[in-house]
C-alpha atoms as a PDB file:
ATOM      1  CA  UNK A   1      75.281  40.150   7.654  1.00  0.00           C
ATOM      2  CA  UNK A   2      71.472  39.872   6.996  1.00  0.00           C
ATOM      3  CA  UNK A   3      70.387  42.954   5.992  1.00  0.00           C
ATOM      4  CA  UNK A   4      66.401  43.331   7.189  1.00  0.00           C
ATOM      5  CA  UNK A   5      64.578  46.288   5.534  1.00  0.00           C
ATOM      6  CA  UNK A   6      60.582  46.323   6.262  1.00  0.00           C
ATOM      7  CA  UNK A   7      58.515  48.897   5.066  1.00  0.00           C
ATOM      8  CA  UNK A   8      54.972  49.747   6.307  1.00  0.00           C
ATOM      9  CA  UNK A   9      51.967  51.693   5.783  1.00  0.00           C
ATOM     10  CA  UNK A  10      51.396  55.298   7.301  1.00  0.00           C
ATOM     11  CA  UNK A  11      48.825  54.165  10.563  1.00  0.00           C
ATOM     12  CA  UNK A  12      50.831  51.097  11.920  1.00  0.00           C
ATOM     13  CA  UNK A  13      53.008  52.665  14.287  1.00  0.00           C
ATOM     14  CA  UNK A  14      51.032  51.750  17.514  1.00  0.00           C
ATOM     15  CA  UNK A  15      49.926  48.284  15.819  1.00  0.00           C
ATOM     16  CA  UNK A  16      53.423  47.066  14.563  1.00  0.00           C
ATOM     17  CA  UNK A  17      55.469  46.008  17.104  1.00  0.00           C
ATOM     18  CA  UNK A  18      58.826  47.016  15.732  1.00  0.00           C
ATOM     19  CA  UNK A  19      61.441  45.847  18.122  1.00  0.00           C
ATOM     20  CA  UNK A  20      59.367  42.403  18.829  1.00  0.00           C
ATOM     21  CA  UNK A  21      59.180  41.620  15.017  1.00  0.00           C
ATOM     22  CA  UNK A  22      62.907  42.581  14.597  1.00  0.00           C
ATOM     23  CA  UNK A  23      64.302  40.317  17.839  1.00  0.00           C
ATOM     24  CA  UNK A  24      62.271  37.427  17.066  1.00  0.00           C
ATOM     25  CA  UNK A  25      63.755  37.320  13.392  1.00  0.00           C
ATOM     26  CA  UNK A  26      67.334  37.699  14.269  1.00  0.00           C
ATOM     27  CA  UNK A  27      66.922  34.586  16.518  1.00  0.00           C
ATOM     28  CA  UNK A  28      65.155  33.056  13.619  1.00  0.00           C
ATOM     29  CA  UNK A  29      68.026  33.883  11.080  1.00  0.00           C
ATOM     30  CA  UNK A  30      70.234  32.651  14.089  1.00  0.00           C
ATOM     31  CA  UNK A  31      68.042  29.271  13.989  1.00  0.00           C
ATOM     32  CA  UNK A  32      67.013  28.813  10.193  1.00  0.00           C
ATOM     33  CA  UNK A  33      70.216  30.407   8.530  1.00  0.00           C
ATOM     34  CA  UNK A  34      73.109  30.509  10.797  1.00  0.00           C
ATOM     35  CA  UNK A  35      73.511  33.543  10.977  1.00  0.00           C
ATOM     36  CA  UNK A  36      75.580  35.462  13.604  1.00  0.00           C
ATOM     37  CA  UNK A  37      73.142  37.448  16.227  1.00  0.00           C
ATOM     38  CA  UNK A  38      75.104  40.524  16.428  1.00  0.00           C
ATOM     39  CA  UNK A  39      75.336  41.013  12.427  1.00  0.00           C
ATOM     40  CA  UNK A  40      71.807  41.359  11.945  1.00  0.00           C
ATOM     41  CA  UNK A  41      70.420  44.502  11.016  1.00  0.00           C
ATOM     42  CA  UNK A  42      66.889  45.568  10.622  1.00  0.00           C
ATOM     43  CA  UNK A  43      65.659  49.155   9.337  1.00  0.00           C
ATOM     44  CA  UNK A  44      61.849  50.299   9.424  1.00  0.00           C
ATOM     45  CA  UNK A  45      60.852  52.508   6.969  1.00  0.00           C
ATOM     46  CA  UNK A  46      57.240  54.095   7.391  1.00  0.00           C
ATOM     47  CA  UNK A  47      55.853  54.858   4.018  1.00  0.00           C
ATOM     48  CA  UNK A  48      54.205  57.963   3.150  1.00  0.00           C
ATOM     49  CA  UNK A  49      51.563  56.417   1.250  1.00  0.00           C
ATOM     50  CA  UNK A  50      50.743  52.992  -0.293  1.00  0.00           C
ATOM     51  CA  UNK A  51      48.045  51.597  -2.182  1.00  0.00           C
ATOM     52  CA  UNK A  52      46.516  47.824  -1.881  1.00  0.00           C
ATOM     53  CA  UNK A  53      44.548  46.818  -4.890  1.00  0.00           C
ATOM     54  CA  UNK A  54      42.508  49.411  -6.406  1.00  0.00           C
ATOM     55  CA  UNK A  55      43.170  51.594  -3.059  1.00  0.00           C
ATOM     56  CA  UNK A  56      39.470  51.825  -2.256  1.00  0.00           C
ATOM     57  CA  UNK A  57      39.761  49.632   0.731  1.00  0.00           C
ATOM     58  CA  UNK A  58      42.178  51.454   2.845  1.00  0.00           C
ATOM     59  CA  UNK A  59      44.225  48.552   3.951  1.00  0.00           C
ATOM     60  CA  UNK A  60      47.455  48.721   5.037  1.00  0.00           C
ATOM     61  CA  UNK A  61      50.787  46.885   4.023  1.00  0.00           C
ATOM     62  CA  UNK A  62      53.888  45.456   5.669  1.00  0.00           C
ATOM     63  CA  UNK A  63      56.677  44.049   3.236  1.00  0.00           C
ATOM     64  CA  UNK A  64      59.785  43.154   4.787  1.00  0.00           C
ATOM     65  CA  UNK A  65      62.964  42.287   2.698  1.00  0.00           C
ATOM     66  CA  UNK A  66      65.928  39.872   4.084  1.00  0.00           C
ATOM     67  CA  UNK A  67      69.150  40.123   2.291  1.00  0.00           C
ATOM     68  CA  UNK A  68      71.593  37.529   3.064  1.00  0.00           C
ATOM     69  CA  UNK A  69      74.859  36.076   1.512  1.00  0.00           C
ATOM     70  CA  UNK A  70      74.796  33.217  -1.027  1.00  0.00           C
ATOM     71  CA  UNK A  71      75.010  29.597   0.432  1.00  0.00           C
ATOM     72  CA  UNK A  72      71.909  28.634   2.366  1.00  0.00           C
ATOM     73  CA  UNK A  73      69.822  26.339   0.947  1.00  0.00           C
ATOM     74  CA  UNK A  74      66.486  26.338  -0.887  1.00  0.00           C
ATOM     75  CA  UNK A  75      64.513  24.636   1.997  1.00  0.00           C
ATOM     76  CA  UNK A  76      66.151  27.387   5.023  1.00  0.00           C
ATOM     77  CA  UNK A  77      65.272  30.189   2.783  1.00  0.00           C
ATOM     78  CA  UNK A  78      61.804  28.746   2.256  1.00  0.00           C
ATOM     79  CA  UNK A  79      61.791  28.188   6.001  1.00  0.00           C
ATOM     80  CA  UNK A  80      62.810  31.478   6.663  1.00  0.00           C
ATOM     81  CA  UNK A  81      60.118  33.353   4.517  1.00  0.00           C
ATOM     82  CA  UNK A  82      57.467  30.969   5.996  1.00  0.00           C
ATOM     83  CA  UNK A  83      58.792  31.674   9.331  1.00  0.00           C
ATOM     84  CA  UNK A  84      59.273  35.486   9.127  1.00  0.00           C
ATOM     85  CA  UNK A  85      55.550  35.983   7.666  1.00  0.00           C
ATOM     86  CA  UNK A  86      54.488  34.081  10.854  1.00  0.00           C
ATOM     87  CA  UNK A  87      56.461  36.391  13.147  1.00  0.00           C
ATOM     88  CA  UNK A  88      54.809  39.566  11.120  1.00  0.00           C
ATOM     89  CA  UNK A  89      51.229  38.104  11.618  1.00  0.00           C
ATOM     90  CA  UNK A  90      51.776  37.717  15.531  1.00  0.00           C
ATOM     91  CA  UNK A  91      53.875  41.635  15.433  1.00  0.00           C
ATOM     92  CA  UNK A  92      51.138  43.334  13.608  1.00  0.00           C
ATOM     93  CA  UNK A  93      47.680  44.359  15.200  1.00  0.00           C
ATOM     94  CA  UNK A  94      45.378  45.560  13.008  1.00  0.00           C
ATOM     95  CA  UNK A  95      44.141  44.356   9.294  1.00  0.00           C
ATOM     96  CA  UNK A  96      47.141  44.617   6.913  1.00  0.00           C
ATOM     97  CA  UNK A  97      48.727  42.370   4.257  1.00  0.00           C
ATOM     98  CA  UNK A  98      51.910  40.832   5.063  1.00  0.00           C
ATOM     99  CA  UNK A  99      54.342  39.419   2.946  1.00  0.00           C
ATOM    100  CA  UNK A 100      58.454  38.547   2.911  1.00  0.00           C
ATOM    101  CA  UNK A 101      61.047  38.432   0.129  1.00  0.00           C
ATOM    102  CA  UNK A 102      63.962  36.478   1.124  1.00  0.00           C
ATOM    103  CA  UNK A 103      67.221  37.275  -1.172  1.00  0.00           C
ATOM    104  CA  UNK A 104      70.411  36.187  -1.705  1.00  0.00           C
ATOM    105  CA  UNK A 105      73.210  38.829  -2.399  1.00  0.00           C
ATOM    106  CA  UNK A 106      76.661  37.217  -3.839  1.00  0.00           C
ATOM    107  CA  UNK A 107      80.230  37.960  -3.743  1.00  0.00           C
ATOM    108  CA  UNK A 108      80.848  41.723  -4.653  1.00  0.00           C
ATOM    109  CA  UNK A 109      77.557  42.384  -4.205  1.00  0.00           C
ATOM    110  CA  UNK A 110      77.968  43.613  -0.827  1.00  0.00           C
ATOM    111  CA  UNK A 111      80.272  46.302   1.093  1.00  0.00           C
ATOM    112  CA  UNK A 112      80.694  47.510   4.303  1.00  0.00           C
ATOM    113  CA  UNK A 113      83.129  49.515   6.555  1.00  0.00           C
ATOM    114  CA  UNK A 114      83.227  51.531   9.837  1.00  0.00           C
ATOM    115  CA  UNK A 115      83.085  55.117  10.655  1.00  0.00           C
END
């Protein structure tokens, strides 16, 4: 089920390894959370425009959000936003900040269905 949505700055394409980030967190959410492989999902979302600070300096942002179901503990979560900000450092080339939410969603909170 985790749900990965990271959104970055307009710039980053060639310096944000997309695919890398997103196959070395599913194996950490495999590892950290117990989470299945094949229900992780990760979406990129290039921003149009985003200001850091005051905005004079130009620097860019990566924020990635991971949504998963109630029941892991404190400590994995931790683990996993420690982890995940790691994997974003070593996935993104040029000067950015970086930073991870990690989120639990609970029963109800969460549909899905095939088309």
């Amino acid at each position: 089920m985790p749900q990965i949505r990271v959104e970055y700055s307009p710039g980053l394409e060639e310096a944000f390894d997309r695919r890398g980030f997103a196959g070395d967190l599913h194996r950490t959410l495999v590892e950290v959370a117990g989470a299945r492989l094949e229900g992780c999902k990760s979406k990129f979302v290039r921003l149009d425009e985003a200001v850091v600070g005051d905005g004079t300096a130009g620097r860019a942002l990566v924020h990635a959000e991971i949504a998963l179901f109630t029941g892991r503990s404190e400590e994995a979560r931790v683990e996993l936003g420690r982890r995940a900000a790691e994997l974003l450092a070593k996935h993104v080339t040029a000067p950015a900040t970086l930073s991870v939410e990690v989120r639990e969603i609970g029963p109800g909170h969460y549909h899905r269905g095939e088309a």
